[in-house]
N, C-alpha and C. Protein backbone atom coordinates (compact mmCIF):
# COMPACT_ATOMS: atom_id res chain seq x y z
N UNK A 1 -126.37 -54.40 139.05
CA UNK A 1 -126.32 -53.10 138.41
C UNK A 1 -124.89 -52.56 138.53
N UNK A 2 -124.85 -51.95 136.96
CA UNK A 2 -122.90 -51.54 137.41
C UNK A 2 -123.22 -50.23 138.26
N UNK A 3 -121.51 -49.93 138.52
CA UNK A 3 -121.40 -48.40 139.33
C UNK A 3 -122.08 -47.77 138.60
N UNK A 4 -122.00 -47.53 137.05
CA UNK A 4 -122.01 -46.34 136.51
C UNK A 4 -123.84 -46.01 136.44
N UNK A 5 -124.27 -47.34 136.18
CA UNK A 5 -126.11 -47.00 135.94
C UNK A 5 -126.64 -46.88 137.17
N UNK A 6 -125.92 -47.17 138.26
CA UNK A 6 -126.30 -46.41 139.61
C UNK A 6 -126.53 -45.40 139.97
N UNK A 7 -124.91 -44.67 139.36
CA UNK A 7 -124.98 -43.35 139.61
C UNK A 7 -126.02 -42.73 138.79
N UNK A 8 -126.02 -43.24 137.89
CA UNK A 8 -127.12 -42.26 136.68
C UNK A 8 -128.32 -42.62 136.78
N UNK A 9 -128.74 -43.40 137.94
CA UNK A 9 -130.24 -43.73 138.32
C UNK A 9 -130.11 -42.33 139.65
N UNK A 10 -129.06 -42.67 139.96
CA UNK A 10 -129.47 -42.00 141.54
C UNK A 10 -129.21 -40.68 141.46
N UNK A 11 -128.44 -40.20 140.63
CA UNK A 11 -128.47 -38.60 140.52
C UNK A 11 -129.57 -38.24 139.23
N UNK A 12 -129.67 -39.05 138.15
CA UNK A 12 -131.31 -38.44 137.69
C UNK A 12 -132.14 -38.71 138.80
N UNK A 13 -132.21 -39.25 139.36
CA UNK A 13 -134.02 -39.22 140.77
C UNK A 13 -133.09 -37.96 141.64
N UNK A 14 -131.89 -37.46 142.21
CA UNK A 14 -131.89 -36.16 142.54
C UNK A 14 -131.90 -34.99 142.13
N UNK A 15 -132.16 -34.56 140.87
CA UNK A 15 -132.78 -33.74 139.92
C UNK A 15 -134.38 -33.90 140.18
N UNK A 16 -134.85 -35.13 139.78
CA UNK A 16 -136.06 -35.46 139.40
C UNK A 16 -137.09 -34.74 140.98
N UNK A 17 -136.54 -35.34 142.13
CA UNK A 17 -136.67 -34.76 143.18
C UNK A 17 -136.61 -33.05 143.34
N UNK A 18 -135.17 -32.72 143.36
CA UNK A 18 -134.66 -31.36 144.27
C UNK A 18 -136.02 -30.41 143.35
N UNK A 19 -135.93 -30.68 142.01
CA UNK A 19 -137.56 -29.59 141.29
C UNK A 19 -138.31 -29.97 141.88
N UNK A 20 -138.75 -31.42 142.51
CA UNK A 20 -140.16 -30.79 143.37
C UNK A 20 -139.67 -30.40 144.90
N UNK A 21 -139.05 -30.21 145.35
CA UNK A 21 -138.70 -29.62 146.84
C UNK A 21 -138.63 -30.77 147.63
N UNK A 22 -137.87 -31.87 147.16
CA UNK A 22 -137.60 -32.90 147.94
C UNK A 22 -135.95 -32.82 147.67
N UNK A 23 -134.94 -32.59 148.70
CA UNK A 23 -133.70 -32.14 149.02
C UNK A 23 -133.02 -33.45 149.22
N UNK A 24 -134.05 -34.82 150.01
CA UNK A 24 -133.08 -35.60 150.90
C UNK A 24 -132.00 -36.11 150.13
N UNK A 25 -132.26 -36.26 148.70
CA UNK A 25 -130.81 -37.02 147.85
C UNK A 25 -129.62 -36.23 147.67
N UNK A 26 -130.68 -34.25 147.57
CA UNK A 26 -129.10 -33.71 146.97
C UNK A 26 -128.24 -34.20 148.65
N UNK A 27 -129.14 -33.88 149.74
CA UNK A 27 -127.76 -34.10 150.64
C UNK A 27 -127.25 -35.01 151.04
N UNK A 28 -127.53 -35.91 150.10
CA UNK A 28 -126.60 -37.13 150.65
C UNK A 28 -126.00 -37.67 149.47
N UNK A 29 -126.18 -37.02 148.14
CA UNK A 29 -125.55 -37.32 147.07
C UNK A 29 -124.24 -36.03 147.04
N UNK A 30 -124.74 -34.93 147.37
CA UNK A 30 -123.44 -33.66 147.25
C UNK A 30 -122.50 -33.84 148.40
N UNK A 31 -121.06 -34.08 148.36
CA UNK A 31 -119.98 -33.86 149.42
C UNK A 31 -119.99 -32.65 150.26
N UNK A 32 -119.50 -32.92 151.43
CA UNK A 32 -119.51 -31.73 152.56
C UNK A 32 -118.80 -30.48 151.61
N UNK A 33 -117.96 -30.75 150.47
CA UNK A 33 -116.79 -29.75 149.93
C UNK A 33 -117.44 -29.52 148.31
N UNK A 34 -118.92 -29.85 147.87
CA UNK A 34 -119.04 -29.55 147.30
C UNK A 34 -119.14 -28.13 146.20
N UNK A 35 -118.94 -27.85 144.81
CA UNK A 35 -118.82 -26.71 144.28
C UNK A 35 -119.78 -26.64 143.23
N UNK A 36 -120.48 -25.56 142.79
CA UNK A 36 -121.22 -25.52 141.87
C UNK A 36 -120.71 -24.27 141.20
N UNK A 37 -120.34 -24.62 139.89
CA UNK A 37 -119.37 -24.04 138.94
C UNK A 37 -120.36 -23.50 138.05
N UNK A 38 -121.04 -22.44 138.20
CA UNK A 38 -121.97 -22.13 137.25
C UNK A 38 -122.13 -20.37 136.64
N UNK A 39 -122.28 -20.36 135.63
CA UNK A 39 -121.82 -18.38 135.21
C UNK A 39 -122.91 -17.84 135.89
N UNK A 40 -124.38 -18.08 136.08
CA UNK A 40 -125.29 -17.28 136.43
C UNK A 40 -124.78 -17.30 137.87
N UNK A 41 -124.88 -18.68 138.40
CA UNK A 41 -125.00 -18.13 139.83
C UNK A 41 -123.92 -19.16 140.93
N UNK A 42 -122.63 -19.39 140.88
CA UNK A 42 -121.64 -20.26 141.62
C UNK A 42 -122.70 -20.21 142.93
N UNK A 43 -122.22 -21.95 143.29
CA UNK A 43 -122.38 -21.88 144.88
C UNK A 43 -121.70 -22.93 145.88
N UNK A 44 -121.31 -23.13 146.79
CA UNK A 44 -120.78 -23.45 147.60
C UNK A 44 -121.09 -24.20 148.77
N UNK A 45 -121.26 -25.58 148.59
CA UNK A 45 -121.48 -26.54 149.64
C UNK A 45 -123.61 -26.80 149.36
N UNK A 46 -123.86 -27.73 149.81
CA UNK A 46 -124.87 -28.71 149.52
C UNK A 46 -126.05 -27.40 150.17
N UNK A 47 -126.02 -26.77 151.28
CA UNK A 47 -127.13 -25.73 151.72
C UNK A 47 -127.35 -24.92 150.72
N UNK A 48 -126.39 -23.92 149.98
CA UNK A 48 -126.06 -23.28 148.76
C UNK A 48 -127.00 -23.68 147.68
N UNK A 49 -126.50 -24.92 147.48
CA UNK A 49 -127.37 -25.31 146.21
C UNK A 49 -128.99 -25.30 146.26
N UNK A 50 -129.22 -25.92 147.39
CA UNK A 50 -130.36 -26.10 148.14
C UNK A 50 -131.22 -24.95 147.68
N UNK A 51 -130.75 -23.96 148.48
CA UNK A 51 -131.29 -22.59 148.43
C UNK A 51 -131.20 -21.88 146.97
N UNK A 52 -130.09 -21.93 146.04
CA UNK A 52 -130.71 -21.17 144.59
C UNK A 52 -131.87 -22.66 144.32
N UNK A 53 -131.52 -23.91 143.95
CA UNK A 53 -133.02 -24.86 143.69
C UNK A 53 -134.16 -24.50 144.03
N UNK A 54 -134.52 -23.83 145.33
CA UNK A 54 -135.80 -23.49 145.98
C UNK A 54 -135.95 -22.21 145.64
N UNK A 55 -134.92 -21.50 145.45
CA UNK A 55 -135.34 -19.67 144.50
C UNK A 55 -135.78 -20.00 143.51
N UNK A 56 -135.11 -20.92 142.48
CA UNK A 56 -136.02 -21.40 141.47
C UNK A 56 -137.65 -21.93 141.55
N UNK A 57 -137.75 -23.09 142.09
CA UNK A 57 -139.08 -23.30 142.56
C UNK A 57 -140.23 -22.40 143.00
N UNK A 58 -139.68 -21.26 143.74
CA UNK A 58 -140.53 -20.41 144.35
C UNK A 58 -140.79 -19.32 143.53
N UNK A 59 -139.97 -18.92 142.28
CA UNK A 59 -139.78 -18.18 141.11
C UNK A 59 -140.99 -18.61 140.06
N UNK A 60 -141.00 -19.85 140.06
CA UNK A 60 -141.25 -20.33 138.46
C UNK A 60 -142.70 -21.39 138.62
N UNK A 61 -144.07 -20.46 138.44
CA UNK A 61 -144.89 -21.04 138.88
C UNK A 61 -145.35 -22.58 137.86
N UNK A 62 -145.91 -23.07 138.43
CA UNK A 62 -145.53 -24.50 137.62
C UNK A 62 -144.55 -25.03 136.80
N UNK A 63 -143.55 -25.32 137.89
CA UNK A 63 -142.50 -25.59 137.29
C UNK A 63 -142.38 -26.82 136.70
N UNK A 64 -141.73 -27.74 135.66
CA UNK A 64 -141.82 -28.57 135.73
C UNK A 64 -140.26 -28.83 134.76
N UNK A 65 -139.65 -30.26 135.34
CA UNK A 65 -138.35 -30.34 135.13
C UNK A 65 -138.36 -31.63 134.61
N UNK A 66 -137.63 -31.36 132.71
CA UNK A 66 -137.72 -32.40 132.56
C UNK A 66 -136.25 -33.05 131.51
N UNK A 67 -136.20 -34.39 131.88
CA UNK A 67 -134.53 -34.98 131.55
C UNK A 67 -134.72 -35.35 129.86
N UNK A 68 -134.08 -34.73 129.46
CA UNK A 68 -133.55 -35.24 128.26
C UNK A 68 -132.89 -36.11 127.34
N UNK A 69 -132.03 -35.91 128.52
CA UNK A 69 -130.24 -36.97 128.25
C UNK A 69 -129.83 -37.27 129.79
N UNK A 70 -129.21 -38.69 130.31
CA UNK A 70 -128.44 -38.78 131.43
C UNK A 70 -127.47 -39.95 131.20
N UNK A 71 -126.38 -39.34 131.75
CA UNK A 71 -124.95 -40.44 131.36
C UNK A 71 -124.29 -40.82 132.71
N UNK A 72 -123.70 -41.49 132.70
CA UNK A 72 -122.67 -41.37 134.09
C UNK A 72 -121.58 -42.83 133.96
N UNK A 73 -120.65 -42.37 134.37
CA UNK A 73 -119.29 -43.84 134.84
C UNK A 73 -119.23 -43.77 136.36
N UNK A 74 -118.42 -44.31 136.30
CA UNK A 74 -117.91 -44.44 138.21
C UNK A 74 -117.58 -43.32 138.59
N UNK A 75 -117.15 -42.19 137.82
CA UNK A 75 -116.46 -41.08 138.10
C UNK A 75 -117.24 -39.40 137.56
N UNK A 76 -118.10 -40.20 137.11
CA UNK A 76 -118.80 -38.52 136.39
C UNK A 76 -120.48 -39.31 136.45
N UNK A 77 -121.07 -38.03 136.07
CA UNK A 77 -122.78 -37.98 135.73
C UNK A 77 -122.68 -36.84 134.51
N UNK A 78 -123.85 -36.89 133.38
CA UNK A 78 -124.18 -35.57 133.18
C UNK A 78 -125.50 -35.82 132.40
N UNK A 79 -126.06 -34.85 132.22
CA UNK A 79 -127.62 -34.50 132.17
C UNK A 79 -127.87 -33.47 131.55
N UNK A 80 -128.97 -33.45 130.19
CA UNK A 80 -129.03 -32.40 130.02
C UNK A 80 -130.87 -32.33 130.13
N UNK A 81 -131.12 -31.35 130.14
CA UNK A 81 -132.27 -30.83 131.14
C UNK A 81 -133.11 -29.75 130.29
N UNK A 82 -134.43 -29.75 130.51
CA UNK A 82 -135.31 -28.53 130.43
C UNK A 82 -136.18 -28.22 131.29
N UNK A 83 -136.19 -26.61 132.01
CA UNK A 83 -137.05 -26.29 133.02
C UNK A 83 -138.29 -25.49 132.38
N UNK A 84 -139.43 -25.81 132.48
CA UNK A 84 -140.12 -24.83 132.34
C UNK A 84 -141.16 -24.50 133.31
N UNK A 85 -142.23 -23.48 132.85
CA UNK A 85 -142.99 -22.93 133.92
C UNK A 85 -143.64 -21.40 133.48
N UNK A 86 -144.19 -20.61 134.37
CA UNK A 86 -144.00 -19.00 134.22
C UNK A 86 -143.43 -18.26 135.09
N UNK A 87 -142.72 -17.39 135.00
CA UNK A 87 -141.80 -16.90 135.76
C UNK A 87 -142.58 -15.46 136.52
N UNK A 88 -142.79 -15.44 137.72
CA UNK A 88 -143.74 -14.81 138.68
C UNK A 88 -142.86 -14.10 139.99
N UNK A 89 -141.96 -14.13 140.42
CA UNK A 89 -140.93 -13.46 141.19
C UNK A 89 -139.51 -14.02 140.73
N UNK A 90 -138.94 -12.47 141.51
CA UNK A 90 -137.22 -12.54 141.06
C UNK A 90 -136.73 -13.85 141.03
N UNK A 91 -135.16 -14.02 140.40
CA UNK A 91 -134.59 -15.15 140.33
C UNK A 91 -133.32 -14.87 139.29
N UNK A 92 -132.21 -15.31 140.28
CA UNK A 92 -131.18 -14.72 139.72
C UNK A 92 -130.52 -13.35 139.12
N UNK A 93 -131.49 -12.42 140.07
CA UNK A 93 -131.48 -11.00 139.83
C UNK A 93 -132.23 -10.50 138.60
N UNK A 94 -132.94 -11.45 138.23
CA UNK A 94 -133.64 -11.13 137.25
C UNK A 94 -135.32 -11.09 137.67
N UNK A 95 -135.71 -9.67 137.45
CA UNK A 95 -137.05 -9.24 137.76
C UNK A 95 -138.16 -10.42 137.30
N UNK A 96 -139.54 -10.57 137.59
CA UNK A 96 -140.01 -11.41 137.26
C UNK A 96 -141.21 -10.94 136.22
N UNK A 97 -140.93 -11.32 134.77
CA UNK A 97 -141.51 -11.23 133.38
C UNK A 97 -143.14 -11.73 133.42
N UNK A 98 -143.57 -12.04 134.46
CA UNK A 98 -144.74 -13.31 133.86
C UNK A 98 -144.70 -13.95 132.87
N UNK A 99 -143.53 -14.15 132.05
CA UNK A 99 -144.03 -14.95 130.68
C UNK A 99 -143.74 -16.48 131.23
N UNK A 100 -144.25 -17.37 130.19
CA UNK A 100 -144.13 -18.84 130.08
C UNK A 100 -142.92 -18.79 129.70
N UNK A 101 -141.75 -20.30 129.67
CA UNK A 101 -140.50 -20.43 129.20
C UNK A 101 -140.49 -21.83 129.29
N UNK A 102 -139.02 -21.95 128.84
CA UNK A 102 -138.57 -23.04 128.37
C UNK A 102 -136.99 -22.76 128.28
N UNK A 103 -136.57 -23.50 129.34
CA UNK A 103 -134.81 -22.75 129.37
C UNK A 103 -133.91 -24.14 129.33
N UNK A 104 -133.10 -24.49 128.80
CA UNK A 104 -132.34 -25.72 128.23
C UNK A 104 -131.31 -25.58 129.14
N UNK A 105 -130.81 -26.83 129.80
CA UNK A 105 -129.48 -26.72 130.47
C UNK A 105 -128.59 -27.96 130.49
N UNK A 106 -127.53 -27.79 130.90
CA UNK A 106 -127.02 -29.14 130.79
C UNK A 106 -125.88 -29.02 132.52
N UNK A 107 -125.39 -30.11 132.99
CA UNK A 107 -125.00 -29.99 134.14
C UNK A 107 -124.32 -31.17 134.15
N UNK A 108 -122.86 -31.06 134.85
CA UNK A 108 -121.33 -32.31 134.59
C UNK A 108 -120.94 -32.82 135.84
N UNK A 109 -121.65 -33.58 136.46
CA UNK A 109 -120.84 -33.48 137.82
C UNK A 109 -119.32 -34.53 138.11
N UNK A 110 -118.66 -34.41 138.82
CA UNK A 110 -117.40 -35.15 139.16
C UNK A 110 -117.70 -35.92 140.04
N UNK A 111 -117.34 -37.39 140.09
CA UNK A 111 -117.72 -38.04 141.25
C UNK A 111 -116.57 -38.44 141.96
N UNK A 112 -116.97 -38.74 142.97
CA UNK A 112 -115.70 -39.77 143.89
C UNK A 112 -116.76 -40.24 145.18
N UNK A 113 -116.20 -41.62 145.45
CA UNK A 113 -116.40 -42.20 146.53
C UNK A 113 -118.35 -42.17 146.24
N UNK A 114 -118.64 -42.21 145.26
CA UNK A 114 -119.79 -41.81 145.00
C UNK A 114 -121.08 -40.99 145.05
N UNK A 115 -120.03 -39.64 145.34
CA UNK A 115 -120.60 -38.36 145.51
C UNK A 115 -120.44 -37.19 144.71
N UNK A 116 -121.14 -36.31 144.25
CA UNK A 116 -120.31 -35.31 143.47
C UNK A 116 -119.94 -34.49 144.51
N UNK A 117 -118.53 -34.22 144.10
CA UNK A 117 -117.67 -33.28 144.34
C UNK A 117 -117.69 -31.83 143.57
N UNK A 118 -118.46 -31.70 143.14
CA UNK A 118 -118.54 -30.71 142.21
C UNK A 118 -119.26 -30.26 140.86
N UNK A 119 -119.89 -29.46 140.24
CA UNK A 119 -120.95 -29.79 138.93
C UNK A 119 -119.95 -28.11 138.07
N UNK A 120 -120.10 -28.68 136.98
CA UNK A 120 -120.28 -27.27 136.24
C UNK A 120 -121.58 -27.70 135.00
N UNK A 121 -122.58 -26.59 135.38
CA UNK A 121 -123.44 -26.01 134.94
C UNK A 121 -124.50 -24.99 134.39
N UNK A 122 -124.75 -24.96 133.30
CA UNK A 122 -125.22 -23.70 132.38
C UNK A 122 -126.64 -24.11 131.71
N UNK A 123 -127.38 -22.89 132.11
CA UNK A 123 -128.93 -23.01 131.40
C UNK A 123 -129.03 -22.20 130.99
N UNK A 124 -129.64 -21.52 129.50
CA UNK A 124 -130.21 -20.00 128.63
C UNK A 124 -131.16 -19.22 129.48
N UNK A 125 -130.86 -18.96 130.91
CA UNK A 125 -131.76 -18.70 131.53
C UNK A 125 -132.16 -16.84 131.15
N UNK A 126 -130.86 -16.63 130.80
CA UNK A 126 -130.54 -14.92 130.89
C UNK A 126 -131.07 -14.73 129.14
N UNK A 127 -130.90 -15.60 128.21
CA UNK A 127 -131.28 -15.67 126.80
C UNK A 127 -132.88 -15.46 126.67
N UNK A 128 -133.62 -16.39 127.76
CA UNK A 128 -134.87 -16.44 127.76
C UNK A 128 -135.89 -15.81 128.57
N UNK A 129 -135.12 -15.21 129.57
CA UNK A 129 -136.02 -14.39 130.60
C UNK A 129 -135.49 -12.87 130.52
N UNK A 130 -134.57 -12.71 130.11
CA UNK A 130 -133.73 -11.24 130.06
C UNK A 130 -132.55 -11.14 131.21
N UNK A 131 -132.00 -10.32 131.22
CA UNK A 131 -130.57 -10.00 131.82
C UNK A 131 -130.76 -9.72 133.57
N UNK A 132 -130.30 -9.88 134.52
CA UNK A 132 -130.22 -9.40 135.89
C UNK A 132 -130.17 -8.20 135.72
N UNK A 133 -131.32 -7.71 137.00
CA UNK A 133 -131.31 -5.76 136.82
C UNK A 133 -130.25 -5.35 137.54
N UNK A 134 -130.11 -3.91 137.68
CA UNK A 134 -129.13 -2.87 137.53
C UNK A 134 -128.74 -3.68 139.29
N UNK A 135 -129.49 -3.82 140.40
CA UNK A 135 -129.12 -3.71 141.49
C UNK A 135 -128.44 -5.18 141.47
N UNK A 136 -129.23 -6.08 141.29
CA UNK A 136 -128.50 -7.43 140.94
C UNK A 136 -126.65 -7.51 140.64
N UNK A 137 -126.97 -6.51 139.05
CA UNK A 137 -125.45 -6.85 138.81
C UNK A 137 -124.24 -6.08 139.77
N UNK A 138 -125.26 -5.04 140.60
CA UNK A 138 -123.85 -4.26 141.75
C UNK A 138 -123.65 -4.75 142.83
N UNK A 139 -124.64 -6.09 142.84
CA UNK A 139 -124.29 -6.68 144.17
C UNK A 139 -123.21 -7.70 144.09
């Protein structure tokens, strides 16, 4: 198997995983210096991520996460993605709607040494559930 369908086996099964609350790949696939480059919600190092993934999960009652597209070389991954579910507590400062959804995302990560070093990623999350409330955006 080359580098590249490695990587894109082994970081689609850490997606495929981290939605059901199985973590062990992101932390051993994300670098100690990892960054998550994202408009809704940046975060910082592999615990970070951890923790908005499981706000999600704990947000979005039957969640279910599913791959669309996955690419990768020796040096990159990317994926594009749909989460859905009903949305039942906060998440991302955004109050919780009860409605059903369907939010599209896509996510780029950088590799080295065969880890990402970093993702930038964006989902219609704010398009499809509505905007972060008033206290959200002053925090």
């Amino acid at each position: 198997m080359s580098v590249a369908e490695d990587n894109r086996r082994r970081f689609t099964q850490m997606y495929l995983d981290a939605y059901r609350g199985d973590f062990d790949l992101t932390r051993e696939i994300l670098s100690n210096d990892f960054v998550c480059r994202n408009p809704l919600q940046p975060a910082g190092g592999t615990e970070d991520v951890i923790r908005m993934l499981q706000a999600q999960i704990d947000a979005f009652e039957n969640i279910r996460f599913v791959v669309q597209y996955s690419f990768a070389s020796e040096t990159g991954f990317g994926i594009a993605y749909e989460i859905s579910g009903r949305h039942v507590k906060p998440v991302f400062g955004i109050p919780p709607t009860g409605k059903a959804f369907t939010v599209k995302g896509v996510s780029i990560h950088e590799i080295a040494d065969g880890r990402s070093i970093g993702v930038h990623s964006s989902a219609n999350f704010i398009e499809v559930l509505g905007a972060p409330s008033e206290e959200a955006r002053a925090s």
